[in-house]
Protein backbone atom coordinates (compact mmCIF):
# COMPACT_ATOMS: atom_id res chain seq x y z
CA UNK A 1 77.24 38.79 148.27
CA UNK A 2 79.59 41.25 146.34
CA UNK A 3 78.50 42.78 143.23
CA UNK A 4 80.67 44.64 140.63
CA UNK A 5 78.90 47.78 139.51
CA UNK A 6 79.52 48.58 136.03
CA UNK A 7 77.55 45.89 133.54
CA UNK A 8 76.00 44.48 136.61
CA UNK A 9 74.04 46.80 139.15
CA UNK A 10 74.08 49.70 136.65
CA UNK A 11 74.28 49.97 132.82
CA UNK A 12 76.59 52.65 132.10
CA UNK A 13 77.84 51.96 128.89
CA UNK A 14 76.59 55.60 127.77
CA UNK A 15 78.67 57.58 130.07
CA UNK A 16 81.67 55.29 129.78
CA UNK A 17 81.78 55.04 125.66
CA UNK A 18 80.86 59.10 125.85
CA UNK A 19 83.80 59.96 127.68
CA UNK A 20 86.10 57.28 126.00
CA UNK A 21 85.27 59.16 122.53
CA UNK A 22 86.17 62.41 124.18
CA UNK A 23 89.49 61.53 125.00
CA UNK A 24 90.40 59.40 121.88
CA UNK A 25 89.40 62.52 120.05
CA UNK A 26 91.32 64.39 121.85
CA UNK A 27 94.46 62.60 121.29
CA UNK A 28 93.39 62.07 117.76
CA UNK A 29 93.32 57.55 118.32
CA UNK A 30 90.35 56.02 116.38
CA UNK A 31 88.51 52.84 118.13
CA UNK A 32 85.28 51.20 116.73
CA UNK A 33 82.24 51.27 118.65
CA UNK A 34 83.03 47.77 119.65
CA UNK A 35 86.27 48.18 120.60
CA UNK A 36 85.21 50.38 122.92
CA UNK A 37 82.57 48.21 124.42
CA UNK A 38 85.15 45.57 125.54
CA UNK A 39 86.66 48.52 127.54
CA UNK A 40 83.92 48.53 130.16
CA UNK A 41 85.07 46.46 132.85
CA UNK A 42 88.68 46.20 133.07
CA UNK A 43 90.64 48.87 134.50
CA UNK A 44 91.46 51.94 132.75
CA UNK A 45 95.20 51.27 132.04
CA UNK A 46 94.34 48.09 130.45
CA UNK A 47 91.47 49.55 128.30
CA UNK A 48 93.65 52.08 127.02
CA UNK A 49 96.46 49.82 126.18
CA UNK A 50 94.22 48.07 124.07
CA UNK A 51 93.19 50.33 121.98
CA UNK A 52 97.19 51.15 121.02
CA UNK A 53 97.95 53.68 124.14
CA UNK A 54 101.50 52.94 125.82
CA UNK A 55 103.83 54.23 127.86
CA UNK A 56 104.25 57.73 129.22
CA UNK A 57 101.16 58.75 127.70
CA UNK A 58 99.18 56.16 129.82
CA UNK A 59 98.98 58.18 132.72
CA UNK A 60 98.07 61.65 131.62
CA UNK A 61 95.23 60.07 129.28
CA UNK A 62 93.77 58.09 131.65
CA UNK A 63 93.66 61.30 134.24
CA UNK A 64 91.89 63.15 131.22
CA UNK A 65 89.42 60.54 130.73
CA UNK A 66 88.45 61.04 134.32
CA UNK A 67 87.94 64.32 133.71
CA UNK A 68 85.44 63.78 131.02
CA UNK A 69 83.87 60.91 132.89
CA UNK A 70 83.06 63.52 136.34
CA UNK A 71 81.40 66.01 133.91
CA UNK A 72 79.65 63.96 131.74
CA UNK A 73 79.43 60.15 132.51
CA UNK A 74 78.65 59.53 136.12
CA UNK A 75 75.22 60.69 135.68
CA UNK A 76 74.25 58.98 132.67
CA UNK A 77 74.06 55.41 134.01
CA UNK A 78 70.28 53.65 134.90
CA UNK A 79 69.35 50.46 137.06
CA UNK A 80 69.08 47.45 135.08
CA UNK A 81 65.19 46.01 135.25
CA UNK A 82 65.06 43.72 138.41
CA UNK A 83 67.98 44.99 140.23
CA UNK A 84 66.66 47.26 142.66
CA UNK A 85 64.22 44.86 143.90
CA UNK A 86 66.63 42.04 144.04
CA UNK A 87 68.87 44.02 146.24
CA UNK A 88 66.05 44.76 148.59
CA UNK A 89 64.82 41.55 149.07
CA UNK A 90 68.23 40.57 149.53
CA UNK A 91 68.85 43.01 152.27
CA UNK A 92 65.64 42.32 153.84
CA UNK A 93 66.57 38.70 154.32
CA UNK A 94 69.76 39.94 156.08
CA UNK A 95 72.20 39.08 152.99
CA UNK A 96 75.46 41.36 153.82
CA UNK A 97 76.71 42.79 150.21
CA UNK A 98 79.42 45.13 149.11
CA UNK A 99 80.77 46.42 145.91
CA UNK A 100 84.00 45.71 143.95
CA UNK A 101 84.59 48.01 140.73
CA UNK A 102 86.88 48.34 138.42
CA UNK A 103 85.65 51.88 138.86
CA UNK A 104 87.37 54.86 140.90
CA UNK A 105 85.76 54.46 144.71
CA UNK A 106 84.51 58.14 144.39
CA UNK A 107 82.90 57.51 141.32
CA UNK A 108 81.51 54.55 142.55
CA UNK A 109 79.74 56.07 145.61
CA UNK A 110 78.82 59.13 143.51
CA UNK A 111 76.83 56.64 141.27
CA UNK A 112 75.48 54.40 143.80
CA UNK A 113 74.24 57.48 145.40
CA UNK A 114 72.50 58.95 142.43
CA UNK A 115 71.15 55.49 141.50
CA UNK A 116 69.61 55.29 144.90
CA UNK A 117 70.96 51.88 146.28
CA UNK A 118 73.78 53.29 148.07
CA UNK A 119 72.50 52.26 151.25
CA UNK A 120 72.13 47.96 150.68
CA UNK A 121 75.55 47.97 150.84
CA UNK A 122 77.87 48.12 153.73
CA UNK A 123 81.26 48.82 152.04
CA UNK A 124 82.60 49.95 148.45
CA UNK A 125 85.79 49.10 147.17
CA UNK A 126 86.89 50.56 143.88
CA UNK A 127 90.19 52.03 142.13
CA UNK A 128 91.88 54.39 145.00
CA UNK A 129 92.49 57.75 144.66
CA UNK A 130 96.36 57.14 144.72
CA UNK A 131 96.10 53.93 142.15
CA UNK A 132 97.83 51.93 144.63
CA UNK A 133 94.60 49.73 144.43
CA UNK A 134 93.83 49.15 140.96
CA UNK A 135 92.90 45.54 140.01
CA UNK A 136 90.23 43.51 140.45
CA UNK A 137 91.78 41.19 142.43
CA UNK A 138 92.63 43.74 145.35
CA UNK A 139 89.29 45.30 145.22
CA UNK A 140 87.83 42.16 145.55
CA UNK A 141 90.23 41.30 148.39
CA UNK A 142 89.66 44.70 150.59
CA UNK A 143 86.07 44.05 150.26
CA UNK A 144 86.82 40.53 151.48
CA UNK A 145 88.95 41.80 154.67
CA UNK A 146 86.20 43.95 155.36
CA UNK A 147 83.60 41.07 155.66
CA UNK A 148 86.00 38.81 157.03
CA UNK A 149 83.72 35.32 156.10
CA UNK A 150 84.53 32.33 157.91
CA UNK A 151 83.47 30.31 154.72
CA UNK A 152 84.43 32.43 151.57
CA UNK A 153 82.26 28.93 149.82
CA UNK A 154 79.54 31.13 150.91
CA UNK A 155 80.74 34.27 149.23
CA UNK A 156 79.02 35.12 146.04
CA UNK A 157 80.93 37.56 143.27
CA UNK A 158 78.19 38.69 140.49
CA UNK A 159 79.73 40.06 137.70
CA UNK A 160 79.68 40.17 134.23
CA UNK A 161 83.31 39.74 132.61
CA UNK A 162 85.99 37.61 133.26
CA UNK A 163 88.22 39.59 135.64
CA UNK A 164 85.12 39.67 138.01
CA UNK A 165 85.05 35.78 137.19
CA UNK A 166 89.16 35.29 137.65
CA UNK A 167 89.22 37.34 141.07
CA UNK A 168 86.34 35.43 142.70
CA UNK A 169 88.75 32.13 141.61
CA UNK A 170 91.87 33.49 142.92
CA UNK A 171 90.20 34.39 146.46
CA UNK A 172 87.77 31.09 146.32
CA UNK A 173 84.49 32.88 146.55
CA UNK A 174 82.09 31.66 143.92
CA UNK A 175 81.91 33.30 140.63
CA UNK A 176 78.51 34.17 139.45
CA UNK A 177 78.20 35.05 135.65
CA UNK A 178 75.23 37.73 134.58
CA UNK A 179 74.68 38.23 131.02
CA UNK A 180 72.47 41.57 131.00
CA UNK A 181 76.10 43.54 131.10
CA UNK A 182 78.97 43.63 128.75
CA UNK A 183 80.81 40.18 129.08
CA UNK A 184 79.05 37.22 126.66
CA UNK A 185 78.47 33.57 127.89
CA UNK A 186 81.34 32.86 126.13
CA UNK A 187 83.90 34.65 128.37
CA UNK A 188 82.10 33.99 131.47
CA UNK A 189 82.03 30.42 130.79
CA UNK A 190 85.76 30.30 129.35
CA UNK A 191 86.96 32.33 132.42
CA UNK A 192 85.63 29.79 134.69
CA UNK A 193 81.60 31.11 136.45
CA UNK A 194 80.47 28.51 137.88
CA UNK A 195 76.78 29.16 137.54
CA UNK A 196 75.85 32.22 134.47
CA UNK A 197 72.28 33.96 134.81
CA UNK A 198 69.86 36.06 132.44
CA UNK A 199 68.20 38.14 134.72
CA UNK A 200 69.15 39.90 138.35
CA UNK A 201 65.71 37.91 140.20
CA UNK A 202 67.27 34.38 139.56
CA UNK A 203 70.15 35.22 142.40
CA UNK A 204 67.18 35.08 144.61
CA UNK A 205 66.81 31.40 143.58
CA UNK A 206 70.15 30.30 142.80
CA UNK A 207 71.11 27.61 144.54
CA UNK A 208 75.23 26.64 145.12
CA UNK A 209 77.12 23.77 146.57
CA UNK A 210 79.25 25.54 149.10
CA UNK A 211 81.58 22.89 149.69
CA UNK A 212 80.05 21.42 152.56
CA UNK A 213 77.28 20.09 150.14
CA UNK A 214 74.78 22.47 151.83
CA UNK A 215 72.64 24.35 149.08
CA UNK A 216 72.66 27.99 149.66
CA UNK A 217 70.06 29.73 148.74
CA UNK A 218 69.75 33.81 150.06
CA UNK A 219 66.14 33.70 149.91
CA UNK A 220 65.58 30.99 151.78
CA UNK A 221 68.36 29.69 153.79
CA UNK A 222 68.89 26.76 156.08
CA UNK A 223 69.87 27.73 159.46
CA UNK A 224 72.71 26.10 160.56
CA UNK A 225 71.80 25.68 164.21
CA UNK A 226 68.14 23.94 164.18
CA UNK A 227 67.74 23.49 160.17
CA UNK A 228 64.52 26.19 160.32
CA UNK A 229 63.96 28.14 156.56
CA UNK A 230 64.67 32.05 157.03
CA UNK A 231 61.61 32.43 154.54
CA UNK A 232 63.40 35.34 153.73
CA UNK A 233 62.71 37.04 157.54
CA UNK A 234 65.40 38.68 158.93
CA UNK A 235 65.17 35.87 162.11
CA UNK A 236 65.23 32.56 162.09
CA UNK A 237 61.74 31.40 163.29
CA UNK A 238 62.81 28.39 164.56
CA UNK A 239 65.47 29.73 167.50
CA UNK A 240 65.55 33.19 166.63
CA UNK A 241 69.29 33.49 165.05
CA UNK A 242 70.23 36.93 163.31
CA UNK A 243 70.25 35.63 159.27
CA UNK A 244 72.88 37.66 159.10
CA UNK A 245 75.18 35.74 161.38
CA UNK A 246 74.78 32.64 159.08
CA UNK A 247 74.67 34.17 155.34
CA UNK A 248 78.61 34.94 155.66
C-alpha cells in the first residue's frame, strides 16, 4: 500500500499556506486563501504557475519557498485522527507500504520522523534533491521499482487529489480517494478513484476486485495457497505463509 503524505498521512496545510504567504509577500504576488489551498498537492512548479509565476523566476522562488518551508513549515504538520493506528494494524498484518509525495524526499523523512511513523514504511520517494524526479508519476514509479509487485491489481495508492488518482491509473495500481485532505469528491471522482473514503480505519475494510475477482482485503486476507484468513496475524494459520509474501 503506498500512501501520499501531504492531505493524507499528515495535515500540513499550516506549514505549507505559512510558507506560501512568505514568499508571495516577498515577491509582492497576492493569492486568496483558497487559491492557496489548491496548491497543496501538486508539485511546487505547478503551484506557483498557478498563481501567475512564470519563467525565469520559477526557479529562484520555488528555492525560496523551501527556505521558508525548513524553518517554519516542516514542524507544523499533525496526524490526522485514525491514521496512526491504521498504519499499525496495517503493518502488523504484514501489509508492505511506502510513501510517494509531491514533497522534497528530505522533507518528507524529516516529517515522517517528527510525526513518529517513519518506521511502517520501508521506502520514501519524494521530489529529489536535483529535481530530476519531480512528478507524481515518477515518484510513484520509483516507489513501484522498489516493491517490485508481481500483481500491481494488488497495489493500493491512497491519496487525496487527482495527480495521486492519475499516477495510480497510469502505472495500474488502484487509486484510492480519501476525503479528510485537500482534494473534494468531486476531483477524486472526476480524476478517476475507484473507491473514495471518509475516514483512514475504512482501508482496513475496504474491499477491491483485483482483477482476478479475488476481494482483497489487508485486514483479513485470503491466502492464496490453502484459502486460510490472515485474521490480521502476521502468518497464515492455516500453512504458515509469511502475509507478507502474498499482500504484494
Amino acid at each position: 500500500m503506498i500512501f501520499d503524505l501531504d492531505g493524507t498521512i499528515a495535515d500540513s496545510q499550516e506549514g505549507i499556506l505559512y510558507s506560501f504567504r512568505l514568499t508571495l509577500d516577498e515577491i509582492g504576488v497576492a493569492a486568496s486563501d483558497e487559491e492557496l489551498r489548491q496548491t497543496i498537492g501538486p508539485p511546487l512548479e505547478e503551484s506557483f504557475r498557478s498563481l501567475g509565476i512564470e519563467g525565469d523566476s520559477l526557479e529562484a522562488v520555488v528555492d525560496r519557498y523551501r527556505d521558508f518551508y525548513a524553518k517554519f513549515g516542516v514542524q507544523r504538520a499533525q496526524l490526522y485522527e485514525g491514521v496512526f493506528e491504521t498504519l499499525r494494524v496495517l503493518d502488523e498484518s504484514g501489509v508492505r507500504m511506502g510513501v510517494a509525495t509531491a514533497k522534497r524526499v528530505d522533507f518528507a523523512h524529516e516529517m515522517l520522523d517528527l510525526l513518529g511513523v517513519s518506521t511502517f514504511f520501508r521506502t520514501v520517494s519524494g521530489v529529489s534533491m536535483d529535481d530530476t524526479l519531480t512528478t507524481k508519476k515518477q515518484v510513484l514509479n520509483e516507489v513501484l521499482e522498489y516493491f517490485r509487485p508481481p500483481h500491481k491489481r494488488r497495489v493500493w495508492m491512497v491519496g487525496d487529489r487527482e495527480q495521486d488518482v492519475l499516477a495510480s491509473i497510469f502505472h495500474g495500481v488502484v487509486p484510492i480517494g480519501v476525503l479528510w485532505g485537500y482534494g473534494s469528491r468531486d476531483e477524486l471522482d472526476t480524476s478517476g478513484a475507484e473507491f473514495i473514503i471518509d475516514d483512514p480505519r475504512e482501508l482496513l475494510e475496504l474491499g477491491v476486485d483485483t482483477g482476478g475477482g479475488e476481494p482483497a482485503c489487508f485486514a483479513n486476507l485470503l491466502c492464496p495457497s490453502c484459502g486460510a484468513p490472515s485474521a490480521g496475524a502476521p502468518l497464515c494459520a492455516g500453512c504458515g505463509l509469511a502475509i507478507s509474501d502474498f499482500v504484494e
